[in-house]
C-alpha atoms as a PDB file:
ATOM      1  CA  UNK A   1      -5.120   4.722 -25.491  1.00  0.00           C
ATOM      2  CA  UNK A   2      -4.319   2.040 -22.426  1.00  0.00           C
ATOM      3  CA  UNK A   3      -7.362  -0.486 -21.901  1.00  0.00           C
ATOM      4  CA  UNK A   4      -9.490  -0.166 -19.357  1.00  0.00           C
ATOM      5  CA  UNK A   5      -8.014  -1.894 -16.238  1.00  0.00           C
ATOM      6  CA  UNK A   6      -9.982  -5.600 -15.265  1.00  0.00           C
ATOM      7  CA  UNK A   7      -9.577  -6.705 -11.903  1.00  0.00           C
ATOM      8  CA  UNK A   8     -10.982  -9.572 -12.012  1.00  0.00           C
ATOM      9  CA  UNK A   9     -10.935 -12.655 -14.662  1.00  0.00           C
ATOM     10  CA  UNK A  10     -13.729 -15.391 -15.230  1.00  0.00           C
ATOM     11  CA  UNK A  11     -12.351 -18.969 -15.050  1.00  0.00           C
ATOM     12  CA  UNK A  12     -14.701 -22.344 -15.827  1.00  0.00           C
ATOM     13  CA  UNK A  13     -13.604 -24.909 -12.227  1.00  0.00           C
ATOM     14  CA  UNK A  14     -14.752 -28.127 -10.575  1.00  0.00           C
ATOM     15  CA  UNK A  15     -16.229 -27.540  -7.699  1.00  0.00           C
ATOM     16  CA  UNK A  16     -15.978 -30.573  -5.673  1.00  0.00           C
ATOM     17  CA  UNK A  17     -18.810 -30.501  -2.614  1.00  0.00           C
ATOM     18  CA  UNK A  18     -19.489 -33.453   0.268  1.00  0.00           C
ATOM     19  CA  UNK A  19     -19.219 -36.400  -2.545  1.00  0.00           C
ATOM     20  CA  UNK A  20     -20.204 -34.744  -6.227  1.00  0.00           C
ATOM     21  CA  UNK A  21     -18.530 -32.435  -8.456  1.00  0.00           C
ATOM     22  CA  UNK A  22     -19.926 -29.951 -11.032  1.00  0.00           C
ATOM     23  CA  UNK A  23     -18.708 -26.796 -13.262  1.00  0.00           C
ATOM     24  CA  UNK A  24     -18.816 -23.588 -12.757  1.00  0.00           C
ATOM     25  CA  UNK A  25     -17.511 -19.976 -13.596  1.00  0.00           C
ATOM     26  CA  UNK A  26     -15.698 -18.836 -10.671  1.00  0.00           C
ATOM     27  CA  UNK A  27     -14.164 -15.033 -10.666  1.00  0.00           C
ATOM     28  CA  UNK A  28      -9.992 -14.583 -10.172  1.00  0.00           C
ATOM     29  CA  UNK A  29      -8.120 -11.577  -8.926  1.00  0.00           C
ATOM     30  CA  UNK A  30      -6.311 -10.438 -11.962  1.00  0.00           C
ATOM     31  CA  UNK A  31      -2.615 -10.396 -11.849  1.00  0.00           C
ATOM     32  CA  UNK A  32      -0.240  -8.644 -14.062  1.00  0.00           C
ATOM     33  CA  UNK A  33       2.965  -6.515 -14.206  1.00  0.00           C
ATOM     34  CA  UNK A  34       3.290  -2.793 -14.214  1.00  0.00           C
ATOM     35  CA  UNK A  35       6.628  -1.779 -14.644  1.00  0.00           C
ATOM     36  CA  UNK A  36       7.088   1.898 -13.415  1.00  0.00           C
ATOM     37  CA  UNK A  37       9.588   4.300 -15.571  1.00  0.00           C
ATOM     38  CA  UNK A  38      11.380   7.589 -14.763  1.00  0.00           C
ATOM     39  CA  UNK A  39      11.335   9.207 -18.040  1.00  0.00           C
ATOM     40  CA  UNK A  40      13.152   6.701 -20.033  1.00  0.00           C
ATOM     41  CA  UNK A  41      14.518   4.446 -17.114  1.00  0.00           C
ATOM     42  CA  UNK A  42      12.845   1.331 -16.150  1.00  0.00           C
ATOM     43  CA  UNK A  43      12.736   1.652 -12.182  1.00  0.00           C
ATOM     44  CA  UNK A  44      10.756  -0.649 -10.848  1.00  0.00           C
ATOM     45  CA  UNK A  45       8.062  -3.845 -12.068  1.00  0.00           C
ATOM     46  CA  UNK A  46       5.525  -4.729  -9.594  1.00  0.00           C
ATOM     47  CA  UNK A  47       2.949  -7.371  -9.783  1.00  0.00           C
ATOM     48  CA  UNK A  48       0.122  -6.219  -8.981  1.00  0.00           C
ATOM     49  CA  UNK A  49      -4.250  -5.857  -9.627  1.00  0.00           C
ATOM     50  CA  UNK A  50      -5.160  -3.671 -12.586  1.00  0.00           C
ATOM     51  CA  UNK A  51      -6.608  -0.479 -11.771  1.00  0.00           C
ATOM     52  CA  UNK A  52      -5.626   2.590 -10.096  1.00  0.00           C
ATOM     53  CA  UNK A  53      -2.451   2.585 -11.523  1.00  0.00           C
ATOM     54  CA  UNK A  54      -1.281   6.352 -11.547  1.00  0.00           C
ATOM     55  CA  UNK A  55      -2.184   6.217  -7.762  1.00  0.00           C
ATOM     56  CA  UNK A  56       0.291   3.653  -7.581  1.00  0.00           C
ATOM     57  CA  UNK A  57       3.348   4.120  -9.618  1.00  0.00           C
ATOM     58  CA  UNK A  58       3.081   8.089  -7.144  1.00  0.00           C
ATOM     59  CA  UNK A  59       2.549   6.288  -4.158  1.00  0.00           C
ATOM     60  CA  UNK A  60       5.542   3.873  -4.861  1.00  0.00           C
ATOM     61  CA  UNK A  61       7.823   7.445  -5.673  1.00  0.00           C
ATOM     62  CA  UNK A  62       6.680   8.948  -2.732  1.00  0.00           C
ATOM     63  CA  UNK A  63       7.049   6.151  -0.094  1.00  0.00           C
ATOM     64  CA  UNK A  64      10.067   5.086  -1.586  1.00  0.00           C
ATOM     65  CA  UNK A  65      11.712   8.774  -1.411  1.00  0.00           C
ATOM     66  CA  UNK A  66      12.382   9.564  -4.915  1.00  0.00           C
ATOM     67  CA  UNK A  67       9.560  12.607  -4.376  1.00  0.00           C
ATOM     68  CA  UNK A  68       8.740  14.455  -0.843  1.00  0.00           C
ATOM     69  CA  UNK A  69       5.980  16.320  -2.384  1.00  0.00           C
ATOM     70  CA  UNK A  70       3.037  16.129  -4.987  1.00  0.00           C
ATOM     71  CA  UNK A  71       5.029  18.984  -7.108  1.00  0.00           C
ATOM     72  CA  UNK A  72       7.810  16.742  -7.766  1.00  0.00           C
ATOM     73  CA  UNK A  73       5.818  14.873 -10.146  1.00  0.00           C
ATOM     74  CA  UNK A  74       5.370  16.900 -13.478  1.00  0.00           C
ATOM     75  CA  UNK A  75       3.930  13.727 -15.189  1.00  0.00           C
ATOM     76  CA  UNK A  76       2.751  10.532 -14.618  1.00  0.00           C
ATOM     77  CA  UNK A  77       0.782   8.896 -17.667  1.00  0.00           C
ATOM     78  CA  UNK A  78       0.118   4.845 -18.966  1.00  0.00           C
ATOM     79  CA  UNK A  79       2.337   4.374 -21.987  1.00  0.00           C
ATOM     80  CA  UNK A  80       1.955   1.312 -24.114  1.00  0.00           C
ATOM     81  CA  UNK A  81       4.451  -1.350 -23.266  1.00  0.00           C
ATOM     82  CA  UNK A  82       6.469  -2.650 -26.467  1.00  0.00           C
ATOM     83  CA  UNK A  83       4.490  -5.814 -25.901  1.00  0.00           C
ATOM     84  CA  UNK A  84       0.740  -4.721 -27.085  1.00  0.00           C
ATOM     85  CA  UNK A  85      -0.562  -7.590 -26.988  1.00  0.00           C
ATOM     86  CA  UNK A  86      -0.114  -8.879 -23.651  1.00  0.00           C
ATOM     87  CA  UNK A  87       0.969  -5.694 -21.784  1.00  0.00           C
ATOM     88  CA  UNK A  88      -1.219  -2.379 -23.156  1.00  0.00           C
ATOM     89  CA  UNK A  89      -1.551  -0.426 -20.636  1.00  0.00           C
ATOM     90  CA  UNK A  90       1.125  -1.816 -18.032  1.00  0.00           C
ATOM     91  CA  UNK A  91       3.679   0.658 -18.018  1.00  0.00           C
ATOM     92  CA  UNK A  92       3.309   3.988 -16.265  1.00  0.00           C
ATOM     93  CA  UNK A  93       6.109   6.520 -17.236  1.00  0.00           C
ATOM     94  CA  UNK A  94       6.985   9.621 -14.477  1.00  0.00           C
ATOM     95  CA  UNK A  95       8.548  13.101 -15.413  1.00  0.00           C
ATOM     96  CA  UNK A  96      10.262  14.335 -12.280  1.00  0.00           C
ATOM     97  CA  UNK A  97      11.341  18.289 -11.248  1.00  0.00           C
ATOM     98  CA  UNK A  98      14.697  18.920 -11.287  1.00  0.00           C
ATOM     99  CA  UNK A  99      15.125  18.732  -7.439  1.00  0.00           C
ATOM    100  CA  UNK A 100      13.353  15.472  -6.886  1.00  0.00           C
ATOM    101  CA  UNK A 101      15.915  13.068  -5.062  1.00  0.00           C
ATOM    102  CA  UNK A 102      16.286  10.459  -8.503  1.00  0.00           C
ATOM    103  CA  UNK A 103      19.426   8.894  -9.720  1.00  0.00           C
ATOM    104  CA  UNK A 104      19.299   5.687 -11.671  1.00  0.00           C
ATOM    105  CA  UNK A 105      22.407   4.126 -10.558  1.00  0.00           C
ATOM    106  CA  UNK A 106      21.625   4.564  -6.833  1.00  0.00           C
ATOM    107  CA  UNK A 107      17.922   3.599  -7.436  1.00  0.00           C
ATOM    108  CA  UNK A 108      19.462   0.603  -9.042  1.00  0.00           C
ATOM    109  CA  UNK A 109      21.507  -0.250  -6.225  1.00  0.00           C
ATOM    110  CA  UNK A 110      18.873   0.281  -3.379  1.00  0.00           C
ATOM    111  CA  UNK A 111      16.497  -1.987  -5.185  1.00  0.00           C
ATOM    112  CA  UNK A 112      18.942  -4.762  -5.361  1.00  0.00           C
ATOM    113  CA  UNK A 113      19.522  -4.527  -1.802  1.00  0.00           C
ATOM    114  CA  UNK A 114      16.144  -4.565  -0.315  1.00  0.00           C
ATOM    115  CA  UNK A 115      15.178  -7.507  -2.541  1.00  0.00           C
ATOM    116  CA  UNK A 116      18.527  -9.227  -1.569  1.00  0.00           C
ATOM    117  CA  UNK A 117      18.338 -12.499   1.049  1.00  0.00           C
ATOM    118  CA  UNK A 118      19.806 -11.796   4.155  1.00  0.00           C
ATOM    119  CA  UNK A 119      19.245  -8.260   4.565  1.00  0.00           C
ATOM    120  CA  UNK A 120      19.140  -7.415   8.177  1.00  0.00           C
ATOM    121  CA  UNK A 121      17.054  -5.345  10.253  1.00  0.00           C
ATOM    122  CA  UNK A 122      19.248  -2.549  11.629  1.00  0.00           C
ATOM    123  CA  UNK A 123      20.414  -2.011   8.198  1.00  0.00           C
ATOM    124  CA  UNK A 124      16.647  -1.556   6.924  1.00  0.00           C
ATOM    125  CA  UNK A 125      15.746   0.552   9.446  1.00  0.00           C
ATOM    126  CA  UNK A 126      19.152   2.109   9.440  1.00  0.00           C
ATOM    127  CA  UNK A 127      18.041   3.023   5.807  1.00  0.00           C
ATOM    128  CA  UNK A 128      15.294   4.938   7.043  1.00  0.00           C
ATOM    129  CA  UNK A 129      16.250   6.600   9.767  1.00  0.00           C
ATOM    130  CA  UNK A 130      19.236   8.207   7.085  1.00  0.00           C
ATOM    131  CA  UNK A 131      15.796   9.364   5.304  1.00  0.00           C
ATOM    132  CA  UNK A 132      15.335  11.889   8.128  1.00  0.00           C
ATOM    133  CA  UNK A 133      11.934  11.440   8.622  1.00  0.00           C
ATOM    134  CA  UNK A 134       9.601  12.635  11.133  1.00  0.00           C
ATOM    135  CA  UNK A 135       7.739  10.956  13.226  1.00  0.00           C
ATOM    136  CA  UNK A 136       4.173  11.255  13.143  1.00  0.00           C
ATOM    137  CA  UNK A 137       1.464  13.646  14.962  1.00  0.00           C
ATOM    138  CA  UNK A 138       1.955  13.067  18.180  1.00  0.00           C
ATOM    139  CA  UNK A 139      -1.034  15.297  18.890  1.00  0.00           C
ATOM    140  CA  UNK A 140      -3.491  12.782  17.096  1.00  0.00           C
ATOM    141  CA  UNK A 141      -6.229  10.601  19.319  1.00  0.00           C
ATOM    142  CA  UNK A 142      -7.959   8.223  18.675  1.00  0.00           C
ATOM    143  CA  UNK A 143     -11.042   6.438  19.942  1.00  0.00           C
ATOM    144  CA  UNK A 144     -11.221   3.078  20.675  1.00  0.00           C
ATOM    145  CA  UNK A 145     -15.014   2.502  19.927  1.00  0.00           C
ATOM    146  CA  UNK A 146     -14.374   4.230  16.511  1.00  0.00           C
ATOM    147  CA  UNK A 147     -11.637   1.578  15.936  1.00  0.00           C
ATOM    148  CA  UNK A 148     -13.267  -1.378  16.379  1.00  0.00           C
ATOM    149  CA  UNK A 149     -15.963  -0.464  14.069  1.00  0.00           C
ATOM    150  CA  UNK A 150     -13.337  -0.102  10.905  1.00  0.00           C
ATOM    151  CA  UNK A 151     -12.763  -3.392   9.861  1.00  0.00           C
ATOM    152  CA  UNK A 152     -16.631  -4.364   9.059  1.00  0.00           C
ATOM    153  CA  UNK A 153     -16.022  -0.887   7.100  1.00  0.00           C
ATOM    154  CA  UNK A 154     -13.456  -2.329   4.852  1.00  0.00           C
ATOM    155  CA  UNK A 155     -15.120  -5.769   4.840  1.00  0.00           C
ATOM    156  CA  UNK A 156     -18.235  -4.036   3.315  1.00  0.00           C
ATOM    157  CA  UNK A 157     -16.560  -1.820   0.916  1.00  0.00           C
ATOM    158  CA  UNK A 158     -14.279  -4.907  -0.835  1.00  0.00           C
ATOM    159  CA  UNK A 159     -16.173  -5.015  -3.921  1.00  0.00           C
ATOM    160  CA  UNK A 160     -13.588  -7.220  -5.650  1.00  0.00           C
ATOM    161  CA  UNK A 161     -12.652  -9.583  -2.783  1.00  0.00           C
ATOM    162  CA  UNK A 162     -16.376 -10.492  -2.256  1.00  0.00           C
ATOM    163  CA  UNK A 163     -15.931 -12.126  -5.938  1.00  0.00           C
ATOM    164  CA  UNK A 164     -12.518 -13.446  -5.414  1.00  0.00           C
ATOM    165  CA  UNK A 165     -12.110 -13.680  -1.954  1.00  0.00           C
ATOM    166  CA  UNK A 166      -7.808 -13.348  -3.457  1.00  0.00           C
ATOM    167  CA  UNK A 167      -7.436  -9.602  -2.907  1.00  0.00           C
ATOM    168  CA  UNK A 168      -5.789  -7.416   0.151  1.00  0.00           C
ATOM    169  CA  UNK A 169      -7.011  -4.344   1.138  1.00  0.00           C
ATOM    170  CA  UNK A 170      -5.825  -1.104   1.926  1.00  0.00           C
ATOM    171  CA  UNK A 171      -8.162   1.798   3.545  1.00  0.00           C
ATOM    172  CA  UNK A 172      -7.668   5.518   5.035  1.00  0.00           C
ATOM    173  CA  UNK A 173      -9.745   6.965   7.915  1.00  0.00           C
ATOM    174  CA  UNK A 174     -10.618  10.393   9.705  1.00  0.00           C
ATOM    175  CA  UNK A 175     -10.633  10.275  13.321  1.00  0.00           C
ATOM    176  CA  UNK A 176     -14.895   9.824  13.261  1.00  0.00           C
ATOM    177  CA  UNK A 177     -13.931   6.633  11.101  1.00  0.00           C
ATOM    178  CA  UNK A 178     -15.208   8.175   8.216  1.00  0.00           C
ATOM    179  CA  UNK A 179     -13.896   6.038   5.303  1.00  0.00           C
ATOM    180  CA  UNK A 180     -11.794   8.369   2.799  1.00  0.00           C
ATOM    181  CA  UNK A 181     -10.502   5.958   0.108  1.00  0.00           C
ATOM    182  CA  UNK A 182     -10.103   2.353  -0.390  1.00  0.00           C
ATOM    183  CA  UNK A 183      -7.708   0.389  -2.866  1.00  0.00           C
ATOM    184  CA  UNK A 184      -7.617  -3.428  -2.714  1.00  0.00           C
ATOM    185  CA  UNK A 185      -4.397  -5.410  -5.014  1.00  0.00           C
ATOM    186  CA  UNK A 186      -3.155  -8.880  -4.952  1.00  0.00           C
ATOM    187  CA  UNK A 187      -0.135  -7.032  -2.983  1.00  0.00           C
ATOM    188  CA  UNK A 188      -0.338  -5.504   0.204  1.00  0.00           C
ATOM    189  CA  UNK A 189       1.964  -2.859  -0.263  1.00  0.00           C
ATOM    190  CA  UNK A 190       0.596  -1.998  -3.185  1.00  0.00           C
ATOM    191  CA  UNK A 191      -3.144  -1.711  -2.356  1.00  0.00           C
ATOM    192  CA  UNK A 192      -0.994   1.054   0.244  1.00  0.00           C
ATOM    193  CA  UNK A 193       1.146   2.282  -2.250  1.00  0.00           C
ATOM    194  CA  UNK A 194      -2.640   3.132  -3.926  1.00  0.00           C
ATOM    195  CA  UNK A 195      -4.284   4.887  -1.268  1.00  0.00           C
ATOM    196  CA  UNK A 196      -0.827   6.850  -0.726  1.00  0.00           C
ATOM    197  CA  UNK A 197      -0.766   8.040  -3.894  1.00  0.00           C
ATOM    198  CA  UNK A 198      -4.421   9.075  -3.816  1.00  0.00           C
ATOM    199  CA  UNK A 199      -3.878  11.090  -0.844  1.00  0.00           C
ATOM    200  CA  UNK A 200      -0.395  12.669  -2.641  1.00  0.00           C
ATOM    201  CA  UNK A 201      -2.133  13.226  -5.935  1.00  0.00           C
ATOM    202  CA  UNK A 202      -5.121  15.148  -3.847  1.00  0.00           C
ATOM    203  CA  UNK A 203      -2.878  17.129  -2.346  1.00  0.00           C
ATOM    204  CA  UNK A 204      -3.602  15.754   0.948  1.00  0.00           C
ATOM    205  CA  UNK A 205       0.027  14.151   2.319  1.00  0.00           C
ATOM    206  CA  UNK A 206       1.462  14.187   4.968  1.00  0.00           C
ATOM    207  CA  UNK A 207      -1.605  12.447   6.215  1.00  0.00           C
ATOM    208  CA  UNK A 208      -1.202  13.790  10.252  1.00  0.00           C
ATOM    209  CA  UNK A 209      -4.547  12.765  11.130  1.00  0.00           C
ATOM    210  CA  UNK A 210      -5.472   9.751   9.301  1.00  0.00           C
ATOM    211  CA  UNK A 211      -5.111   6.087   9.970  1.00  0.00           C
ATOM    212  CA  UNK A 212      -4.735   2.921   8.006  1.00  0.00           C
ATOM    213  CA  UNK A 213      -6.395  -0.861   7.659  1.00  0.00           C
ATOM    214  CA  UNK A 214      -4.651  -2.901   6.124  1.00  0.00           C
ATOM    215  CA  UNK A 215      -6.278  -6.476   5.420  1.00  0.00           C
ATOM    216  CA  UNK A 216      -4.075  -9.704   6.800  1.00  0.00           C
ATOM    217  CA  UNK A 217      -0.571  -8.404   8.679  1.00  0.00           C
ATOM    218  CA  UNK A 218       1.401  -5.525   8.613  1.00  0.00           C
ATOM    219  CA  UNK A 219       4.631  -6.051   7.879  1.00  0.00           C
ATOM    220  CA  UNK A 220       7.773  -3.923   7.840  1.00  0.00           C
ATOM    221  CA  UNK A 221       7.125  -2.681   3.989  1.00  0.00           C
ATOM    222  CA  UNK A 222       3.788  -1.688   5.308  1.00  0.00           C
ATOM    223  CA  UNK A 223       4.825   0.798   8.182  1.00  0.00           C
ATOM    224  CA  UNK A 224       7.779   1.921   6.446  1.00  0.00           C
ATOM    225  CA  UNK A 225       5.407   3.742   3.801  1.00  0.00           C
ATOM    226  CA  UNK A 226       2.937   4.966   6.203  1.00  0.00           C
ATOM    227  CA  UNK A 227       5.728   6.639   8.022  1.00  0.00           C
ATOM    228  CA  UNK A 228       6.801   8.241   5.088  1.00  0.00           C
ATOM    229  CA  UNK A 229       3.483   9.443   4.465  1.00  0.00           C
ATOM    230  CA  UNK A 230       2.769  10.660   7.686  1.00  0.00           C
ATOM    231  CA  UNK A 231       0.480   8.414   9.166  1.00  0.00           C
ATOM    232  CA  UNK A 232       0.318   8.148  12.892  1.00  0.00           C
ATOM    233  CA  UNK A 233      -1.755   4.818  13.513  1.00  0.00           C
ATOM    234  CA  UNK A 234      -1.569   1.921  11.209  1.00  0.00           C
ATOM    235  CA  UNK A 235      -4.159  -1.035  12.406  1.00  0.00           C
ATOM    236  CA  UNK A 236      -4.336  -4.422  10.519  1.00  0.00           C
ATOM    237  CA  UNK A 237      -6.415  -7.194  11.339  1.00  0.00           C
ATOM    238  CA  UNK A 238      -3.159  -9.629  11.627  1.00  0.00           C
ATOM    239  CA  UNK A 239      -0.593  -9.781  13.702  1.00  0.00           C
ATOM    240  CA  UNK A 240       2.662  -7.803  12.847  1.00  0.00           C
ATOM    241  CA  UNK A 241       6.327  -8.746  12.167  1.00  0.00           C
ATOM    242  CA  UNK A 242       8.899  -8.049  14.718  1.00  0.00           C
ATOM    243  CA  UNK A 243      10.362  -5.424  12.404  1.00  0.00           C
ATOM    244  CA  UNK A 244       7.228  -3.529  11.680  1.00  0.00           C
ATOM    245  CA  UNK A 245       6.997  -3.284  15.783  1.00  0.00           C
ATOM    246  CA  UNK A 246      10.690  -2.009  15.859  1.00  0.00           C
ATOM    247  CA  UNK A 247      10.530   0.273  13.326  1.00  0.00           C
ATOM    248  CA  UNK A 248       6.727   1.499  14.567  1.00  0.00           C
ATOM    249  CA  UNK A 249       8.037   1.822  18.226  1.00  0.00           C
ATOM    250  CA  UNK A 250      11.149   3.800  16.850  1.00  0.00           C
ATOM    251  CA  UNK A 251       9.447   6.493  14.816  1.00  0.00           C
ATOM    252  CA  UNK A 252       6.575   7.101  17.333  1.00  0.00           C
ATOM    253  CA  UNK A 253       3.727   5.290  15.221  1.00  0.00           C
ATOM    254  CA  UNK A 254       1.176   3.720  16.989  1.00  0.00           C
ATOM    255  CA  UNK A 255       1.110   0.405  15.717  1.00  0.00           C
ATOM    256  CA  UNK A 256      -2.121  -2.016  16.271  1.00  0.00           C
ATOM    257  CA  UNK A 257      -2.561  -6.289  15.505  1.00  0.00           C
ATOM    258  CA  UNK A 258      -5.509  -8.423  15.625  1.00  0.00           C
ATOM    259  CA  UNK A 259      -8.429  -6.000  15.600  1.00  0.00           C
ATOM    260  CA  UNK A 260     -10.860  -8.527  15.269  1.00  0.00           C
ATOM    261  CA  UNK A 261     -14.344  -7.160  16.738  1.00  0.00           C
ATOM    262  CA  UNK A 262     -14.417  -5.581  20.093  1.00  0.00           C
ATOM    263  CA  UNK A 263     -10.387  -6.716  20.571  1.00  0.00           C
ATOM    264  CA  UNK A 264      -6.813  -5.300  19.433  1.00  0.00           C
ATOM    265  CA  UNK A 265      -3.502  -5.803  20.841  1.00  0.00           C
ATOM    266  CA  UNK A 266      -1.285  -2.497  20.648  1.00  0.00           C
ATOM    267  CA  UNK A 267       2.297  -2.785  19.757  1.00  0.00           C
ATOM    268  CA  UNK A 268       3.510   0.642  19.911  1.00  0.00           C
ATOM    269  CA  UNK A 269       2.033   4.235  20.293  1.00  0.00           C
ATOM    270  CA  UNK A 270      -0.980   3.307  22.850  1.00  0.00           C
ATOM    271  CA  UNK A 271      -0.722   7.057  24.221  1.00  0.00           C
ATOM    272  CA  UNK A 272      -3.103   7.819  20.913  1.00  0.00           C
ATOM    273  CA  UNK A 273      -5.597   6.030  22.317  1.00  0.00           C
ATOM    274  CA  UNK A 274      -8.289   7.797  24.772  1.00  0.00           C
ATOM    275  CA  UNK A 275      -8.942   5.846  27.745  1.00  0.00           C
END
């Protein structure tokens, strides 16, 4: 059986403050590897927080298109790596349907590329576009006084970050801002590979009338998943990259920066929100 995921780790520090110095146990944000397998094919190792990890490795399959649907996934268990010691519990292994879009030597290929230098811009969002995906509810509004209030939501509900103050944070909400799940990881993309895969695993993707916080910016990675999942507003409390605006402004997401208490600067999409 895997261990039981820690996401956190107690360190002894100095603390230095104004002039003196003393020890103390201070709490880290645990880091390690989870390396992701398709049956007996290593795909993909991430570092990332313990915990949550099945919510992960089926987030990463869906947003990265090997799966369009929760069916696709026949299996997804923790496997012991060949490591014990030092990796139990790090490995999640997937068992894929026959029509799920997977072939190792292409998977191979793609993952070279997008971790390649020098990739450019139209050819990343060249890559999705040949995805075919649609773009989001176009139907769904959106309150401004609701979104103001989500951040202090997510600030409240960091359990780990408030000992560690080293974790991002992913979170989805209805339209009333009712918080639905929350996943926080050293990674960005993964804390939203985590609450994807929640919502795919509950049967609840595409996600047409739900919207995601993302702690610090949102980057390209970050609306390139929540496209694929359906999202129509992704807010984070940063600013954006230039790509993530592109890409947002392409596909018809509504794409918000800074929301920082009663302000937000829209990037794309600002038809979603009611005057």
């Amino acid at each position: 059986m895997a261990r039981k995921a820690r996401s956190v780790d107690l360190t002894q520090v100095t603390e230095w403050d104004d002039g003196k110095s003393h020890r103390k146990e201070d709490y880290l944000a645990a880091e390690e590897p989870l390396e992701i397998r398709v049956g007996d094919n290593p795909l993909s190792v991430t570092m990332r927080t313990p915990g949550h990890d099945i919510e992960l490795a089926a987030g990463f399959l869906f947003t990265e298109g090997l799966v369009e649907r929760r069916a696709q996934i026949l299996v997804l268990e923790e496997l012991e790596s060949a490591d014990a010691d030092a990796n139990r519990g790090n490995v999640v292994s997937a068992r894929l349907d026959r029509d799920a879009d997977y072939d190792p030597e292409k998977m191979r290929r793609n993952f070279f590329a997008a971790s390649s230098c020098g990739i450019c811009g139209k050819a990343s969002i060249d890559a999705i576009r040949a995805r075919t995906l649609s773009a989001p509810n176009p139907d769904f509004r959106l309150d401004p006084e609701i979104l103001v209030r989500l951040p202090e939501t997510l600030r409240e509900s960091q359990a780990v970050f408030g000992r560690t103050g080293g974790l991002h944070a992913a979170a989805l909400f209805d339209a009333t801002g009712g918080l639905l799940v929350l996943r926080e990881d050293i990674g960005r993309h993964n804390a939203v590979d985590k609450v994807i895969g929640w919502a795919l695993l509950d049967n609840r993707a595409p996600l047409g009338d739900t919207i995601l916080l993302v702690s610090g910016r949102g980057g390209f990675e970050i609306v390139q998943k929540a496209i694929v999942a359906g999202l129509p507003v992704v807010a984070s409390v940063s600013a954006p990259s230039s790509l993530a605006v592109r890409l947002a402004r392409e596909m018809g997401q509504t794409l918000i920066g800074f929301l920082r208490g009663r302000r937000f600067v829209v990037y794309s999409g600002d038809s979603r929100l009611r005057k």
